[in-house]
C-alpha atoms as a PDB file:
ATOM      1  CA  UNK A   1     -18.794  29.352  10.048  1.00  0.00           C
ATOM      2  CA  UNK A   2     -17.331  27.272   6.904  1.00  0.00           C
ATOM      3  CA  UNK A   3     -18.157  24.176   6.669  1.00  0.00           C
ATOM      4  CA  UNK A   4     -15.957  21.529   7.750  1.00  0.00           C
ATOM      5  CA  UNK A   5     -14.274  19.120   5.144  1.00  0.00           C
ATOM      6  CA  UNK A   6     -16.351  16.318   4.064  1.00  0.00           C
ATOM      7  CA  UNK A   7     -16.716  13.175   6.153  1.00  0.00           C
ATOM      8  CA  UNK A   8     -14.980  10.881   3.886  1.00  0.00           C
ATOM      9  CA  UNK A   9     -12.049  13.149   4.433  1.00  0.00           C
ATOM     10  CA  UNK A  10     -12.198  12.961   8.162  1.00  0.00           C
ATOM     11  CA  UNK A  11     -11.141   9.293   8.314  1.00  0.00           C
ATOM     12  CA  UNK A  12      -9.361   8.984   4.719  1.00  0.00           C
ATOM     13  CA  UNK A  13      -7.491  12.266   3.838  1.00  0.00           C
ATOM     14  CA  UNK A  14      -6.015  12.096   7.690  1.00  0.00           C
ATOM     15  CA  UNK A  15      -4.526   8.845   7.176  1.00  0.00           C
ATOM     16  CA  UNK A  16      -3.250   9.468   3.419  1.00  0.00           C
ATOM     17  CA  UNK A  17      -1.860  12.671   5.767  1.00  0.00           C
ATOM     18  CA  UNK A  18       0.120  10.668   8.645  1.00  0.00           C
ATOM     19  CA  UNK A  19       1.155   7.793   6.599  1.00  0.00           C
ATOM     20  CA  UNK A  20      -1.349   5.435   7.997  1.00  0.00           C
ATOM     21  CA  UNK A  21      -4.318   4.934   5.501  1.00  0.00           C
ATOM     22  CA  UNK A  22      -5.884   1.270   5.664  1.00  0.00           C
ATOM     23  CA  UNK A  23      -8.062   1.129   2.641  1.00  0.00           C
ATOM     24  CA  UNK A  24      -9.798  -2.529   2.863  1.00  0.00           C
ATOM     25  CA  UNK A  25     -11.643  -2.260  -0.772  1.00  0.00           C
ATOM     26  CA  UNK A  26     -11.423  -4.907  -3.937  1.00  0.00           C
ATOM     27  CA  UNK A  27      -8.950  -4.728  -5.848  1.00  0.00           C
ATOM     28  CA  UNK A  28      -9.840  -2.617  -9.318  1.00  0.00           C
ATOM     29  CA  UNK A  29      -8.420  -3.245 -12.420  1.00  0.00           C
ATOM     30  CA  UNK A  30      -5.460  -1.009 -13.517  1.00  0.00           C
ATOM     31  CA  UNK A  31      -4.530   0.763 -16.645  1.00  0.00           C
ATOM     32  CA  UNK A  32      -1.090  -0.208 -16.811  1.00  0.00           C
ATOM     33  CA  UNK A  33       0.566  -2.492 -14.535  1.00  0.00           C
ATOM     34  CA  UNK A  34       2.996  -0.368 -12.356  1.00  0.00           C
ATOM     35  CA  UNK A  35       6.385  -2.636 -11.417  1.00  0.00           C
ATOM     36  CA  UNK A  36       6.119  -1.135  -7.678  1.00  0.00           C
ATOM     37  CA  UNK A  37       2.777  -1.450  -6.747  1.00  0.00           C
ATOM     38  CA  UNK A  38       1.993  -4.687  -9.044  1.00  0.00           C
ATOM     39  CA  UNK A  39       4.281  -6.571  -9.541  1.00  0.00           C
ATOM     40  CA  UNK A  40       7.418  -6.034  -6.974  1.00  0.00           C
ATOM     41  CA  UNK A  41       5.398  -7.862  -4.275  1.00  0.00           C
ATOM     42  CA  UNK A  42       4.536 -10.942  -6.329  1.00  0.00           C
ATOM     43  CA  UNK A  43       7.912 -11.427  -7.316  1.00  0.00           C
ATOM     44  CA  UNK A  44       9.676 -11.379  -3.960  1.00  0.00           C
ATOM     45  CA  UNK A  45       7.074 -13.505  -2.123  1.00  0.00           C
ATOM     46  CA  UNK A  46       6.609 -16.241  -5.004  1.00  0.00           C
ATOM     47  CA  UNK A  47      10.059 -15.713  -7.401  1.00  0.00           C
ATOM     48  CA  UNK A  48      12.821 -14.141  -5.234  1.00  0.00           C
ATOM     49  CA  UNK A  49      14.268 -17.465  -3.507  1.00  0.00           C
ATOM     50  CA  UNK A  50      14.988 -18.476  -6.468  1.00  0.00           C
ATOM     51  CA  UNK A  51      15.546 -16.384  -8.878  1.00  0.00           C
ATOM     52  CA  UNK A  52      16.289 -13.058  -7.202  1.00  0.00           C
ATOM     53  CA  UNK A  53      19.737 -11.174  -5.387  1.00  0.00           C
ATOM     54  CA  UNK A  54      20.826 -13.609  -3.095  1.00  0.00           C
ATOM     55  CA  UNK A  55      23.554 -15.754  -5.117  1.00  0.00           C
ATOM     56  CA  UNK A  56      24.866 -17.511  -2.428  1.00  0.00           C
ATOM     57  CA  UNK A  57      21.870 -19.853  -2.139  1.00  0.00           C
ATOM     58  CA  UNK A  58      22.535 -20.813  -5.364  1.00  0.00           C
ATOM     59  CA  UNK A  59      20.723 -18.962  -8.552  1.00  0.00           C
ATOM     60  CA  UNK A  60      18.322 -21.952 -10.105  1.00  0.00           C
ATOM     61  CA  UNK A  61      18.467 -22.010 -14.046  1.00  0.00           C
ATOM     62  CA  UNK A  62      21.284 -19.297 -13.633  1.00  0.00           C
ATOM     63  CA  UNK A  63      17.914 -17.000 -13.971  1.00  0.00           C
ATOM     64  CA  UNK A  64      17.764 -13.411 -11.665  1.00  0.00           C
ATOM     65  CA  UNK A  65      14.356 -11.847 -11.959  1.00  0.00           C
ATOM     66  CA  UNK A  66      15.056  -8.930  -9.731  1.00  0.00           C
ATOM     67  CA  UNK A  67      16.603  -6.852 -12.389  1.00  0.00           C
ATOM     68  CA  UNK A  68      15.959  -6.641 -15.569  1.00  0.00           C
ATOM     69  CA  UNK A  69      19.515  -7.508 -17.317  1.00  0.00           C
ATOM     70  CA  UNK A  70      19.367 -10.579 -15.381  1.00  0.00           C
ATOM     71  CA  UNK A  71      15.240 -11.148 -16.710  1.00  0.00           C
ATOM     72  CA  UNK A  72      16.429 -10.725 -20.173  1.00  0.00           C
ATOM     73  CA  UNK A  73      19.395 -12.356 -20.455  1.00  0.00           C
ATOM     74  CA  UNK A  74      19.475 -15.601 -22.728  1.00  0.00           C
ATOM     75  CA  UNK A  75      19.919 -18.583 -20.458  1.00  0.00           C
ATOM     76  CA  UNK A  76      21.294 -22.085 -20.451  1.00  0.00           C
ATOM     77  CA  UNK A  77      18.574 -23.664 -22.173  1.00  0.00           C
ATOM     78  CA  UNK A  78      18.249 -20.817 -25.351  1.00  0.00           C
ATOM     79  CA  UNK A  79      15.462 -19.467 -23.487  1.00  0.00           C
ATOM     80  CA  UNK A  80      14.786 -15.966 -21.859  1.00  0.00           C
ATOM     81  CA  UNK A  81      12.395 -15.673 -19.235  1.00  0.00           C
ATOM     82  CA  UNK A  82      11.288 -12.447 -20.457  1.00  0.00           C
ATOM     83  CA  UNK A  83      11.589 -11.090 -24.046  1.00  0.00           C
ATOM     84  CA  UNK A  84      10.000  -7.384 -24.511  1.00  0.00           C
ATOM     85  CA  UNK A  85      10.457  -7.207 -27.952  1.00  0.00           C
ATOM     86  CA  UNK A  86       8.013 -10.582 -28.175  1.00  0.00           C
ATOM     87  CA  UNK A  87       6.267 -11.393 -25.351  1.00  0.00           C
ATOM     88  CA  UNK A  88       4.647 -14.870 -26.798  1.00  0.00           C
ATOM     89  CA  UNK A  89       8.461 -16.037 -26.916  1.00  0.00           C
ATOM     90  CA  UNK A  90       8.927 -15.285 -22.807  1.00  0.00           C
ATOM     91  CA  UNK A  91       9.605 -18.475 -21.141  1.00  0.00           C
ATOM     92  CA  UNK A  92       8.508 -16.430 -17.894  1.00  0.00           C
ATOM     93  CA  UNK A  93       4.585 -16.417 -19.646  1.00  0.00           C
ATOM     94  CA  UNK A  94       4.748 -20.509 -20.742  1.00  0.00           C
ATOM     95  CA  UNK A  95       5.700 -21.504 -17.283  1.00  0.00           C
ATOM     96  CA  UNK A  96       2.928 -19.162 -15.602  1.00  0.00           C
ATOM     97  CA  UNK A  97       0.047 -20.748 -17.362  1.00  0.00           C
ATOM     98  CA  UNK A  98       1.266 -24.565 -17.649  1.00  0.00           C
ATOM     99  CA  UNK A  99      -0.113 -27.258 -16.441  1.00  0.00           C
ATOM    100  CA  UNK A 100       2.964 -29.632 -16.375  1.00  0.00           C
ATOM    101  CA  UNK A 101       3.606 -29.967 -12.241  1.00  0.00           C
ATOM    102  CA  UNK A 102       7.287 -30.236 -13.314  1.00  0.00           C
ATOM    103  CA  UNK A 103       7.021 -26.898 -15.685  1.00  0.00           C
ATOM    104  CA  UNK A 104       4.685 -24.468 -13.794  1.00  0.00           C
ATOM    105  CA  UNK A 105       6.050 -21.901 -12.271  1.00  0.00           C
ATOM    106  CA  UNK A 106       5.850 -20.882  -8.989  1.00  0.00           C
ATOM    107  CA  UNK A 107       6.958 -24.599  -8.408  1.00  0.00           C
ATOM    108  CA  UNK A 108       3.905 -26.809  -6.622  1.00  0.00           C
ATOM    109  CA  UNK A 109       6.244 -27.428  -3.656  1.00  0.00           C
ATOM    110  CA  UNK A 110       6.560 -23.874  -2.609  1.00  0.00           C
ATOM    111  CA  UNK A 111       3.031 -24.016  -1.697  1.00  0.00           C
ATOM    112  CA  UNK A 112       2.086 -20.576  -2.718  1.00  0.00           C
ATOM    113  CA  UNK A 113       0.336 -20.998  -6.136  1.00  0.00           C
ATOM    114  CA  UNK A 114      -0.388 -17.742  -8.017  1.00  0.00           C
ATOM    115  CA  UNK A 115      -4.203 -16.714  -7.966  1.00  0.00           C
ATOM    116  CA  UNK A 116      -5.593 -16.015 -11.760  1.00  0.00           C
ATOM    117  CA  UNK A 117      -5.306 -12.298 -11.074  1.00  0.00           C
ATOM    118  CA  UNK A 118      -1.762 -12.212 -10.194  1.00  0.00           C
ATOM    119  CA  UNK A 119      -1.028 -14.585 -13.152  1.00  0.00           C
ATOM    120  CA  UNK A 120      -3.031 -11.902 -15.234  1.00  0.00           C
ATOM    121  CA  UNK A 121      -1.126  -9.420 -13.984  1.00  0.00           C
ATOM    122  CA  UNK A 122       2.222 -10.714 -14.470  1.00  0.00           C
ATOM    123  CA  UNK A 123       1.730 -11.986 -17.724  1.00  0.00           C
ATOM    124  CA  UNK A 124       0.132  -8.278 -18.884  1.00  0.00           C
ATOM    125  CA  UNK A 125       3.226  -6.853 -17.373  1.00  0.00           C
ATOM    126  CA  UNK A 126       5.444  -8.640 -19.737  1.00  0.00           C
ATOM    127  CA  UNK A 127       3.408  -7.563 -23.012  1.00  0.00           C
ATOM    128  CA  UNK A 128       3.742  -4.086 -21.896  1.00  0.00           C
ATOM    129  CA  UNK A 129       7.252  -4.119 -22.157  1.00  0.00           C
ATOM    130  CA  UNK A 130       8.169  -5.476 -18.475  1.00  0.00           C
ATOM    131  CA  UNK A 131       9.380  -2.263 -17.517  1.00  0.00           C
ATOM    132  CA  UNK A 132      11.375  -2.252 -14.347  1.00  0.00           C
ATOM    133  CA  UNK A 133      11.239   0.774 -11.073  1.00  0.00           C
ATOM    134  CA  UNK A 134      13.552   1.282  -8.662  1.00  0.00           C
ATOM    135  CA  UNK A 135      12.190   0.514  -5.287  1.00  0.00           C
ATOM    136  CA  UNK A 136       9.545   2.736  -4.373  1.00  0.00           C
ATOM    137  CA  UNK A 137      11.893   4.490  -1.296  1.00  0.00           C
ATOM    138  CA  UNK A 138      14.213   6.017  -3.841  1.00  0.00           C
ATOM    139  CA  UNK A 139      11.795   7.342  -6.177  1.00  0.00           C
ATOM    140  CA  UNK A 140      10.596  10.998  -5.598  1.00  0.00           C
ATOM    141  CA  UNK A 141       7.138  11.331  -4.776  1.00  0.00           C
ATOM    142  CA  UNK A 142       4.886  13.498  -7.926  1.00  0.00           C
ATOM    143  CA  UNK A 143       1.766  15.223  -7.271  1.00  0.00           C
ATOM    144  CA  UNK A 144      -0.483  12.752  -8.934  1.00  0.00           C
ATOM    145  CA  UNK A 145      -2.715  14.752 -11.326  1.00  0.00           C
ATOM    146  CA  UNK A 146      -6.268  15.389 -10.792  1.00  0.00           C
ATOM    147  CA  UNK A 147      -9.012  12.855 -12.142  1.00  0.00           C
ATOM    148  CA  UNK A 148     -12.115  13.526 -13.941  1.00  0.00           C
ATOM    149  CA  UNK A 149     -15.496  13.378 -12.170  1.00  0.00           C
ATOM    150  CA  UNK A 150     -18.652  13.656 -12.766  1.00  0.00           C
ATOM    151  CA  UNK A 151     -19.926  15.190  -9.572  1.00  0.00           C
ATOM    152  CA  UNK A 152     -17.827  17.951 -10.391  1.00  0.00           C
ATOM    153  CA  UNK A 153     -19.219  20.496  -7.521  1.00  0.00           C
ATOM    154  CA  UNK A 154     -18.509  17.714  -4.902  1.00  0.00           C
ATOM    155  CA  UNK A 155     -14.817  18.218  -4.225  1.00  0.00           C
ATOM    156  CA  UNK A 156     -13.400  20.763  -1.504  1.00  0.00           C
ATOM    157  CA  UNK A 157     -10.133  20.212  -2.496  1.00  0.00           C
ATOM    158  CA  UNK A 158      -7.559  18.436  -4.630  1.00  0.00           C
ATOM    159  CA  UNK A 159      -7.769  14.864  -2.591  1.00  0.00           C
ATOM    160  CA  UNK A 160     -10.997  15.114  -2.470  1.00  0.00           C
ATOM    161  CA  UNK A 161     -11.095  14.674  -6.359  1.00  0.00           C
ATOM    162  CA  UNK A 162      -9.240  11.362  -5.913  1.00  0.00           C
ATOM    163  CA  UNK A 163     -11.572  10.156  -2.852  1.00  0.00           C
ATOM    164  CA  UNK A 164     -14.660  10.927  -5.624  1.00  0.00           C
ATOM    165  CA  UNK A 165     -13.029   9.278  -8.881  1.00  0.00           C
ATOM    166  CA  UNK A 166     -12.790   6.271  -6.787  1.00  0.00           C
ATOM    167  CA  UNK A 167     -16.234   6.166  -5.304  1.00  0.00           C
ATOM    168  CA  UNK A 168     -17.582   6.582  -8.833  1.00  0.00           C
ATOM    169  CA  UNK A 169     -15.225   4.045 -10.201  1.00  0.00           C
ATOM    170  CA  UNK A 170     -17.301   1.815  -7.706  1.00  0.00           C
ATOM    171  CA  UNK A 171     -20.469   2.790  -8.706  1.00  0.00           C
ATOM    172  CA  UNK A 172     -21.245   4.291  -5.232  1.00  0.00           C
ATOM    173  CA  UNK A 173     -22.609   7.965  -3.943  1.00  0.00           C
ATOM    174  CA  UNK A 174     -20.605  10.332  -0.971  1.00  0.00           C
ATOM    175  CA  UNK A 175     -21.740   9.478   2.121  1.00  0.00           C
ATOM    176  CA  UNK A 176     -24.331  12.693   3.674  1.00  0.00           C
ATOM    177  CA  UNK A 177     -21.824  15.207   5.227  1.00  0.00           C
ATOM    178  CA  UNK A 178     -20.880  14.493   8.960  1.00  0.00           C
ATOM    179  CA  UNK A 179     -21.940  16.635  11.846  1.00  0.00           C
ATOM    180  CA  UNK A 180     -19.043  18.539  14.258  1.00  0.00           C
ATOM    181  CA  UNK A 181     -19.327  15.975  16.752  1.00  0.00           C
ATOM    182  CA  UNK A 182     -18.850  12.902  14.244  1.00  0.00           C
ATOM    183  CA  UNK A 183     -16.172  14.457  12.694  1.00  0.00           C
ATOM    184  CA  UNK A 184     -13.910  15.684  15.420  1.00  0.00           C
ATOM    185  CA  UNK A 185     -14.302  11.324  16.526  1.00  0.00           C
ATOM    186  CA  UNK A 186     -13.178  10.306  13.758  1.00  0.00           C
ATOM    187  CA  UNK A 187     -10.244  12.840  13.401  1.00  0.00           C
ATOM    188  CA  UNK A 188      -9.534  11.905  17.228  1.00  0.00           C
ATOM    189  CA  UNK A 189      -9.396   8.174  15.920  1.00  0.00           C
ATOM    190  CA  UNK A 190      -7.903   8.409  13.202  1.00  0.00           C
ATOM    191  CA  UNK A 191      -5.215  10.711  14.322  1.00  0.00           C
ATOM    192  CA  UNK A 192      -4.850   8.896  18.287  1.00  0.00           C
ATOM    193  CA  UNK A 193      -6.606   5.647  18.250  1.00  0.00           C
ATOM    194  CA  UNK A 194      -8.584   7.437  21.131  1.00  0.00           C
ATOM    195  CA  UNK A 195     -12.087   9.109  21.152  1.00  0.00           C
ATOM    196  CA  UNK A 196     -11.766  12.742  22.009  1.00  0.00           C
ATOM    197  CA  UNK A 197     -12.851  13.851  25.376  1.00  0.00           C
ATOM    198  CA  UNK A 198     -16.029  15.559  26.579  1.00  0.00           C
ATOM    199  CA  UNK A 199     -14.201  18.267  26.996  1.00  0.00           C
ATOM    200  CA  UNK A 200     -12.442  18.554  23.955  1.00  0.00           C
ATOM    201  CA  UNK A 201     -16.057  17.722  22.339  1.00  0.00           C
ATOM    202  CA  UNK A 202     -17.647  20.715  23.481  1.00  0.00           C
ATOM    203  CA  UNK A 203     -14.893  22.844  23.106  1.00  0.00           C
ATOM    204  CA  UNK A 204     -15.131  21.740  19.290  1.00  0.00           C
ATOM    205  CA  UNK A 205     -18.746  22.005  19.150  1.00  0.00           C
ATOM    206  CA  UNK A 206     -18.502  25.542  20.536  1.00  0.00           C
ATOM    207  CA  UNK A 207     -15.342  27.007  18.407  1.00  0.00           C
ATOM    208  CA  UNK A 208     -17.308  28.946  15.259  1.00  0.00           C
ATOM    209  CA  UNK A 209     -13.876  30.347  13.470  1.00  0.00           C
ATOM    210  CA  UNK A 210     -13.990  29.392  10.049  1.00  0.00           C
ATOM    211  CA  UNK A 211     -10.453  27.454  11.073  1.00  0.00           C
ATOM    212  CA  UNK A 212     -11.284  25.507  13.850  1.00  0.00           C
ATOM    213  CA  UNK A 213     -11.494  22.015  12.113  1.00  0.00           C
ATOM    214  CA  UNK A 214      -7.541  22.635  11.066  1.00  0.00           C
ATOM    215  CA  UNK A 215      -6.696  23.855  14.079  1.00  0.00           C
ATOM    216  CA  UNK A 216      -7.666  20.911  16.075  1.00  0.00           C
ATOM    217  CA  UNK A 217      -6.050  18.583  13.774  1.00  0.00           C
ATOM    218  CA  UNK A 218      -2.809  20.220  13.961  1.00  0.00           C
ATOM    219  CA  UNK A 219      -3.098  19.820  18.129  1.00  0.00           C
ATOM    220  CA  UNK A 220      -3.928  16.463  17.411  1.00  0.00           C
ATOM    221  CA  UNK A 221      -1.324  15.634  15.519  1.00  0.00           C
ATOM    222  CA  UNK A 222       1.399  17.907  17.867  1.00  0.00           C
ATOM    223  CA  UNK A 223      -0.332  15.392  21.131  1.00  0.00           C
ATOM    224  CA  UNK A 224       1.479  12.085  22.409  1.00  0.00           C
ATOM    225  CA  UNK A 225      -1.354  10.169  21.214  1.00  0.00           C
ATOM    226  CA  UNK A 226      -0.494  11.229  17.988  1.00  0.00           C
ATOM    227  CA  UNK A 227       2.761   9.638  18.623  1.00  0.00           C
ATOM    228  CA  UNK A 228       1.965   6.442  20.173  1.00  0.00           C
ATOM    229  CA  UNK A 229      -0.460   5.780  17.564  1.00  0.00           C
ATOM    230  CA  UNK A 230       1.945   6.237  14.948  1.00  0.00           C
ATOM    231  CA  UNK A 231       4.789   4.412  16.704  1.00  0.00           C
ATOM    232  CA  UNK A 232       2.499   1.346  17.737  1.00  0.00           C
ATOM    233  CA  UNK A 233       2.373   0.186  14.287  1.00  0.00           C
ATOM    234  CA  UNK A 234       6.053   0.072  13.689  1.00  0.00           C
ATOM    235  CA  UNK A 235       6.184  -1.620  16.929  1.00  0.00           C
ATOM    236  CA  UNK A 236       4.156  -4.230  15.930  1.00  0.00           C
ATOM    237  CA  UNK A 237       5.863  -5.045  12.781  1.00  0.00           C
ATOM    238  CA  UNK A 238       9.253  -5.284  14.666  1.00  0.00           C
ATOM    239  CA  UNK A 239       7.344  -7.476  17.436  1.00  0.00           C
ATOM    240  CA  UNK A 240       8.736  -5.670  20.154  1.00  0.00           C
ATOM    241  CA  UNK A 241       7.715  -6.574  23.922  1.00  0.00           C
ATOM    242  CA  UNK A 242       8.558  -5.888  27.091  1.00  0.00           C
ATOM    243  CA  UNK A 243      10.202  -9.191  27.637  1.00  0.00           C
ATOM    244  CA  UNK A 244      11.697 -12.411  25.755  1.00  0.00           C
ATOM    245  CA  UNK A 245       9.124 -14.441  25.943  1.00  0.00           C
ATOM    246  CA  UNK A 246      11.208 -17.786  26.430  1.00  0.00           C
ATOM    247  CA  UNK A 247      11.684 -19.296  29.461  1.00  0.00           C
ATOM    248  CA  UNK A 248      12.116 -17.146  32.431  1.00  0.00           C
ATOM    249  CA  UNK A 249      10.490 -14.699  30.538  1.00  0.00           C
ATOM    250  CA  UNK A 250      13.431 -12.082  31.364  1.00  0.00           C
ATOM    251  CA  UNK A 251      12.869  -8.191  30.825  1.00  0.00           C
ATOM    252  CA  UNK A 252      13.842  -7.170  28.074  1.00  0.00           C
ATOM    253  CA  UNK A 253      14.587  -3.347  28.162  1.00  0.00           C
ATOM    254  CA  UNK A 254      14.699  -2.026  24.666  1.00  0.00           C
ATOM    255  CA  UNK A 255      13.559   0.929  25.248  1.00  0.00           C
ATOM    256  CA  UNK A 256      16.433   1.752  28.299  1.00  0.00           C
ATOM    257  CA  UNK A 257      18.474   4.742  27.411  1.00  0.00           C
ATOM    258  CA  UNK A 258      21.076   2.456  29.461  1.00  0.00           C
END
């Protein structure tokens, strides 16, 4: 019987798989700042009301931050907000780290003050050149290449490479390798949101063929459960419910094909 991947993978590698991985670790210090993943989200929650697309709620300091013509451009007062070709001259950098209530940027009254590692961020951004990405929806996805370990026997296969890199980036060891039972629960949770069935558990724990770990995650991913899963977390973000919620509390049948 092969052995079945390692336990990390179980819970990580399945949820990388179905678009649902949950990672809750530090954050670790990148080698370049990526626009999408670093800076995109600081910008629309602190900068964009503003500064960004919306020019009907009027543009303050005629400055746009969401693209970079509108970054670059020289404003009003002889200024730009951000200037690639010398970053000590960006307005964008001054305002960040001041101290003047009336100069900082985001403004005190938004309420949302940038922590030191955003402001770090931002401001490293800008001395790499401030380069702009589209939004991360319209940019095709690239096989990431493989990172150097040191455990180099370790890895099963290619994510497990990544999963590795990262533990040793944290200074920690793999966890000891995961019996059938353990792993077919986590799959199940993963995978469902349910723990698999005594039946389904010794049906596992009885299947020797050297494929039998794939095998049940494909039928696991073919159930309902699968589905539900999957679907409950859009749900949530669109708050749907059964009903309104207001007074009366009336049905409210979204889900009707009528």
């Amino acid at each position: 019987m092969s052995k079945p991947p390692h336990p990390v993978l179980g819970a990580a590698a399945l949820a990388v798989a179905v678009g649902l991985s949950a990672l809750a670790c530090r954050p670790a210090p990148v080698a370049t700042v990526d626009f999408n993943r670093d800076i995109r989200p600081i910008l629309s929650d602190r900068c964009y009301g503003c500064h960004g697309p919306d020019s009907e709620k009027g543009r303050k300091a005629g400055l746009r931050l969401d693209t970079p013509e509108g970054a670059r451009q020289l404003l009003e007062s002889g200024h730009r907000a951000i200037d690639p070709d010398n970053p000590a001259a960006s307005e964008m950098i001054a305002r960040l780290h001041s101290d003047d209530p009336d100069e900082v940027m985001p403004p005190p009254e938004l309420k949302r003050p940038l922590t030191p590692g955003e402001r770090e961020l931002l401001t490293r951004w800008v001395r790499e050149g401030a380069v702009y990405q589209p939004h991360w929806a319209f940019v095709a996805p690239r096989a990431p290449s493989a990172p150097e370990v040191r455990a180099e026997g370790w890895a099963r296969d290619p994510l497990d490479l990544h999963v590795l890199a990262r533990l040793e980036r944290e200074g920690l060891a793999p966890a000891a390798e995961a019996d059938r039972v353990t792993l077919l629960r986590r799959a199940s949770l993963v995978l469902t949101g349910l723990p698999p069935t005594p039946e389904e558990v010794d049906a596992f724990a009885a299947d020797g063929a050297p494929d039998a770990y794939e095998r049940r995650v494909d039928a696991l991913l073919a159930s309902e459960a699968a589905a539900e899963h999957m679907a409950s977390a859009w749900l949530d973000l669109a708050q749907y419910a059964d009903t309104y919620g207001y007074s009366g509390d009336h049905a409210m049948l979204a889900w009707s094909p009528e």
